[in-house]
C-alpha atoms as a PDB file:
ATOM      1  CA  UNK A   1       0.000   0.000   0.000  1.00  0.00           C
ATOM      2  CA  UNK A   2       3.417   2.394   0.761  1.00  0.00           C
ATOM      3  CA  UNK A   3       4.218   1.567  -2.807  1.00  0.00           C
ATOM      4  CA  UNK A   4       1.002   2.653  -4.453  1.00  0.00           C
ATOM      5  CA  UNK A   5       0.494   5.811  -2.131  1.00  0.00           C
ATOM      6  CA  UNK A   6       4.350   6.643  -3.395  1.00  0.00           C
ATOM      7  CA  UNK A   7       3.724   6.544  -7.152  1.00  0.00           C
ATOM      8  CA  UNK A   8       0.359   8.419  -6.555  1.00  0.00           C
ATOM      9  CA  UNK A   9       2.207  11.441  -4.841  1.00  0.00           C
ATOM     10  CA  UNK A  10       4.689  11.317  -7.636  1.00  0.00           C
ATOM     11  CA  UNK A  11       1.616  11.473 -10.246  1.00  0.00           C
ATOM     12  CA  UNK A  12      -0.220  13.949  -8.677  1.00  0.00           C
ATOM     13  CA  UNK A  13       3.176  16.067  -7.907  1.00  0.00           C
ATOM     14  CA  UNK A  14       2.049  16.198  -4.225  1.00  0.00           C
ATOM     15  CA  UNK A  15       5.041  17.549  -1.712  1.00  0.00           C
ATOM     16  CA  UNK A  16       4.636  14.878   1.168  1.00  0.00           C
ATOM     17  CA  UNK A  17       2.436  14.641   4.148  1.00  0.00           C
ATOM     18  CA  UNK A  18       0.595  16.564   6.530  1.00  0.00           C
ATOM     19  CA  UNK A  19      -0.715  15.434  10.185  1.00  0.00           C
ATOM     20  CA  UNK A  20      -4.057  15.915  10.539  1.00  0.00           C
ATOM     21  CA  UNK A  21      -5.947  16.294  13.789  1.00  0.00           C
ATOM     22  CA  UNK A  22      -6.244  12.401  14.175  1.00  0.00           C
ATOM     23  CA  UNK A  23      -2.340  11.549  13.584  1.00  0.00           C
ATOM     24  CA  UNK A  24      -2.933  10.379  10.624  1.00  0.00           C
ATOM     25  CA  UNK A  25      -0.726  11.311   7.149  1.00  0.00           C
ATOM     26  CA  UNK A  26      -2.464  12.948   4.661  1.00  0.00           C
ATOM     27  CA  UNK A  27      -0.801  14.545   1.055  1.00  0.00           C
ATOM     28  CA  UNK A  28       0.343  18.020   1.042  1.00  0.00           C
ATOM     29  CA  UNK A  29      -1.471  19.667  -1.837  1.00  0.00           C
ATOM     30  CA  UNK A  30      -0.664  23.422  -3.380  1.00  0.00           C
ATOM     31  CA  UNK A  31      -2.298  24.928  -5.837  1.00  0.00           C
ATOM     32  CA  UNK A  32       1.378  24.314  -8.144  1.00  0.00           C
ATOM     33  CA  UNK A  33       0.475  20.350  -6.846  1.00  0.00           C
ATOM     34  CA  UNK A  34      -3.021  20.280  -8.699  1.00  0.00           C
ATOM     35  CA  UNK A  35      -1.454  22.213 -11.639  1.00  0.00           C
ATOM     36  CA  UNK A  36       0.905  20.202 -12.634  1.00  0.00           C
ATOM     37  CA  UNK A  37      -0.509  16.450 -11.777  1.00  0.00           C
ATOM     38  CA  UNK A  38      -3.112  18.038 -14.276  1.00  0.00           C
ATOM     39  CA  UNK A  39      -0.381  19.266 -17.156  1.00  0.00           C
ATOM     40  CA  UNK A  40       1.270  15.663 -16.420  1.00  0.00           C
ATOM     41  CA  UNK A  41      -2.064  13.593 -16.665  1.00  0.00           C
ATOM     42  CA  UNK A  42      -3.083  15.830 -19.969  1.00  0.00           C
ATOM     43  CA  UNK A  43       0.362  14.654 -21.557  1.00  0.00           C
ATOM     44  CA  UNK A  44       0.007  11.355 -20.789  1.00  0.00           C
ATOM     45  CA  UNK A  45      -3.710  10.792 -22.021  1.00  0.00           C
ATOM     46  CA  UNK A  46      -3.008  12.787 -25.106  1.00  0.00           C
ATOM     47  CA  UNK A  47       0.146  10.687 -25.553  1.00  0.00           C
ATOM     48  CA  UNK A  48      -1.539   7.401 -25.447  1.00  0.00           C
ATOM     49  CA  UNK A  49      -4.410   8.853 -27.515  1.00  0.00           C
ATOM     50  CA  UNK A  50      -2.103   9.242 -30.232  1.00  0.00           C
ATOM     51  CA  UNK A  51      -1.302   5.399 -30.147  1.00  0.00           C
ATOM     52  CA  UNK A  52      -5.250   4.274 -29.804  1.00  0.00           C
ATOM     53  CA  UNK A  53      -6.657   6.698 -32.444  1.00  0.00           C
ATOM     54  CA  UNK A  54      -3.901   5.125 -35.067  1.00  0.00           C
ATOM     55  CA  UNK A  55      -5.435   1.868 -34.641  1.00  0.00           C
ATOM     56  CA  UNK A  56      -9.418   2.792 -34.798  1.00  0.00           C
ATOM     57  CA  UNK A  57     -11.111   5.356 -36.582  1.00  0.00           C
ATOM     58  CA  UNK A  58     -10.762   8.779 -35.172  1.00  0.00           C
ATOM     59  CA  UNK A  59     -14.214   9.735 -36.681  1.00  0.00           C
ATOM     60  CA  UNK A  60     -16.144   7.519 -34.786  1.00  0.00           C
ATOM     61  CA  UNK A  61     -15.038   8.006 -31.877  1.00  0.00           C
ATOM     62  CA  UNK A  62     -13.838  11.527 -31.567  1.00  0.00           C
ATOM     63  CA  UNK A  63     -15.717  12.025 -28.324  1.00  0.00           C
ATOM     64  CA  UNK A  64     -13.417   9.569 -25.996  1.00  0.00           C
ATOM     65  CA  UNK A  65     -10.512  11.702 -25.466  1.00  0.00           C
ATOM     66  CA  UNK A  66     -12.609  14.736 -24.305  1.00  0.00           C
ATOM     67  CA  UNK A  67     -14.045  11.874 -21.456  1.00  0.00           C
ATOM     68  CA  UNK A  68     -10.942  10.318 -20.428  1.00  0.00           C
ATOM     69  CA  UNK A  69      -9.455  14.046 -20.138  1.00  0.00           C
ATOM     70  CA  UNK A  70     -12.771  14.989 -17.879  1.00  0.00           C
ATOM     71  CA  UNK A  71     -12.346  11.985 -15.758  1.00  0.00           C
ATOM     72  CA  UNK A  72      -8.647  11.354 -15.473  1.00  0.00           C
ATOM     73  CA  UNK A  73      -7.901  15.441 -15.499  1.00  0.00           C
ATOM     74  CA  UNK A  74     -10.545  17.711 -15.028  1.00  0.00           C
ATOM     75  CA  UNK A  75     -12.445  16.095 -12.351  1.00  0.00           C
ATOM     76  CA  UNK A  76      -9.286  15.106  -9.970  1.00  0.00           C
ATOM     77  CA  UNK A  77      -8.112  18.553 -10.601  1.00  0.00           C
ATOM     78  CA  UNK A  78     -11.294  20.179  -9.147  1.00  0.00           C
ATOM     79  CA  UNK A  79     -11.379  17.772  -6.437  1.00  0.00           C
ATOM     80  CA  UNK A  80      -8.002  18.536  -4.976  1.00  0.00           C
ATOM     81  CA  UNK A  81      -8.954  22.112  -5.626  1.00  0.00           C
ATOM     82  CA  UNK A  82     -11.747  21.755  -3.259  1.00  0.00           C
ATOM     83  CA  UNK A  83      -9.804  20.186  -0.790  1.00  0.00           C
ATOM     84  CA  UNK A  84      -7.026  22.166  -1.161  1.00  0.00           C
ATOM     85  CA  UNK A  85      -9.824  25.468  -0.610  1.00  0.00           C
ATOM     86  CA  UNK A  86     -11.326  23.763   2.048  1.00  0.00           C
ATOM     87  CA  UNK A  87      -7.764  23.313   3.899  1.00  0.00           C
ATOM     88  CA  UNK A  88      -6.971  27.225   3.571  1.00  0.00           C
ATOM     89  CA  UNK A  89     -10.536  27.724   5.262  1.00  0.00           C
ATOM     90  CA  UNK A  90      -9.392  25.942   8.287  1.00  0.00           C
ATOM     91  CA  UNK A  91      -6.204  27.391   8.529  1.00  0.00           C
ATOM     92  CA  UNK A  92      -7.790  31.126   8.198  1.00  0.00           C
ATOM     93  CA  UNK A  93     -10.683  30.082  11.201  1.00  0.00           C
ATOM     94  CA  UNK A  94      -7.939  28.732  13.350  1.00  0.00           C
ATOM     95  CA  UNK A  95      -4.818  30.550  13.364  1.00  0.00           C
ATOM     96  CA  UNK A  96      -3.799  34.183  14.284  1.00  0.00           C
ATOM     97  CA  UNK A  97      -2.901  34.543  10.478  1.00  0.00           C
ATOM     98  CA  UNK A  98      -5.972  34.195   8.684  1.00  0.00           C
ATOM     99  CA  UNK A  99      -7.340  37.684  10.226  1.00  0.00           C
ATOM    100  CA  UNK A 100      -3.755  39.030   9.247  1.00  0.00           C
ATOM    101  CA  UNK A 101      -3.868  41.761   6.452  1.00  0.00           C
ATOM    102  CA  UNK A 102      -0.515  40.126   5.412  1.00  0.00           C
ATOM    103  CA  UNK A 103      -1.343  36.873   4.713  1.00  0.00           C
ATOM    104  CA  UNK A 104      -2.329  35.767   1.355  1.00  0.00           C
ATOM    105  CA  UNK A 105      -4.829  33.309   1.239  1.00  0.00           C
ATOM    106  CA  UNK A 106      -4.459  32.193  -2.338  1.00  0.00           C
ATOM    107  CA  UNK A 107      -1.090  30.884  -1.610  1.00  0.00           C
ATOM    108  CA  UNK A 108      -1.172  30.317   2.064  1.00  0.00           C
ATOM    109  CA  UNK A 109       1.545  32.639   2.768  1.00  0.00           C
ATOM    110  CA  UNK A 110       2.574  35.448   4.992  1.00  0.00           C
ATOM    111  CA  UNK A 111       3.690  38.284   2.489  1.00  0.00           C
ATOM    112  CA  UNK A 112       6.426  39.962   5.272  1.00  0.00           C
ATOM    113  CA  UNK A 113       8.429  36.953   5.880  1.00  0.00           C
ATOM    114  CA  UNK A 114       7.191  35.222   2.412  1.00  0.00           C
ATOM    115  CA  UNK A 115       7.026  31.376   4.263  1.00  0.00           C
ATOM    116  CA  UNK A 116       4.214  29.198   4.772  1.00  0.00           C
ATOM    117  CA  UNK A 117       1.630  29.419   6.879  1.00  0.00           C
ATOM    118  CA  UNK A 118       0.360  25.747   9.088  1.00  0.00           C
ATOM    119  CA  UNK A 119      -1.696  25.150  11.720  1.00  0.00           C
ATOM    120  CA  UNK A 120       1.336  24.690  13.938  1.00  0.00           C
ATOM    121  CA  UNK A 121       3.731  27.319  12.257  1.00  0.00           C
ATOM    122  CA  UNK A 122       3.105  31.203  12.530  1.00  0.00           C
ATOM    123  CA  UNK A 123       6.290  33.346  10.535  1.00  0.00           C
ATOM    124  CA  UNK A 124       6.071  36.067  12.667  1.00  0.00           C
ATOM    125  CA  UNK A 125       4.466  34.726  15.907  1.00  0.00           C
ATOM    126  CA  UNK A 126       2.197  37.205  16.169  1.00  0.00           C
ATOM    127  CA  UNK A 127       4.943  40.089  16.643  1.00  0.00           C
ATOM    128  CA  UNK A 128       4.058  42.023  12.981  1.00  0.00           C
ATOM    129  CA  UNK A 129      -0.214  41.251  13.349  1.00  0.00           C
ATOM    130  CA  UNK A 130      -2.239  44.151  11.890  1.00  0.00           C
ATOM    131  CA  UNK A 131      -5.643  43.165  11.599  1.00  0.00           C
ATOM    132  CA  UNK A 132      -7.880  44.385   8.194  1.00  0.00           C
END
């Protein structure tokens, strides 16, 4: 199961783990994550498309790639977004930064000290706060 959870983070150009509340490891996922595990899957559909569509008849069945590209690209693409929205949402509720006018929410980042912002990591620790 390490195996298959390794070449998924690969895929999906994920950055490692995260602890959640429960101890348990989830994937890190960045916006620059869910961009490019979508430019990678797009290659390799279109790729393999090439391959298929030489043996059949592309007019016939024109309509396949724009599937495979919805369900192997599209859709997992929106879903980490989601996730990945839904994760900034916490952070913002439950840390000192998230009512910060110097922290960027698109990117999850303090703009003084341009690092990361976690649950368990404030940049500044509260010294450079302003609120909005």
């Amino acid at each position: 199961m390490k195996i298959i959870n390794r070449i998924l983070l690969l895929i999906q150009f994920r950055e490692g783990y995260d602890e959640d509340e429960e101890g348990e490891n989830t994937p890190k996922i960045t916006t620059g994550s869910i961009v490019w595990g979508m430019l990678f899957r797009s290659f390799i559909i279109i790729f393999i498309s090439f391959f298929v569509f030489d043996q059949i008849e592309f007019q016939k069945y024109w309509w396949i790639p724009f599937l495979v590209l919805w369900f192997f690209v599209a859709y997992p693409g929106y879903r980490q977004y989601q996730r990945y929205s839904k994760k900034i949402e916490i952070i913002q509720e439950e840390t000192l930064c998230g009512s910060c006018r110097h922290f960027d929410a698109t990117s999850q980042l303090c703009k003084i000290y341009d690092e990361h912002i976690t649950k368990d990591y404030i940049p500044c620790e509260g010294d450079n706060w302003e609120p909005y």
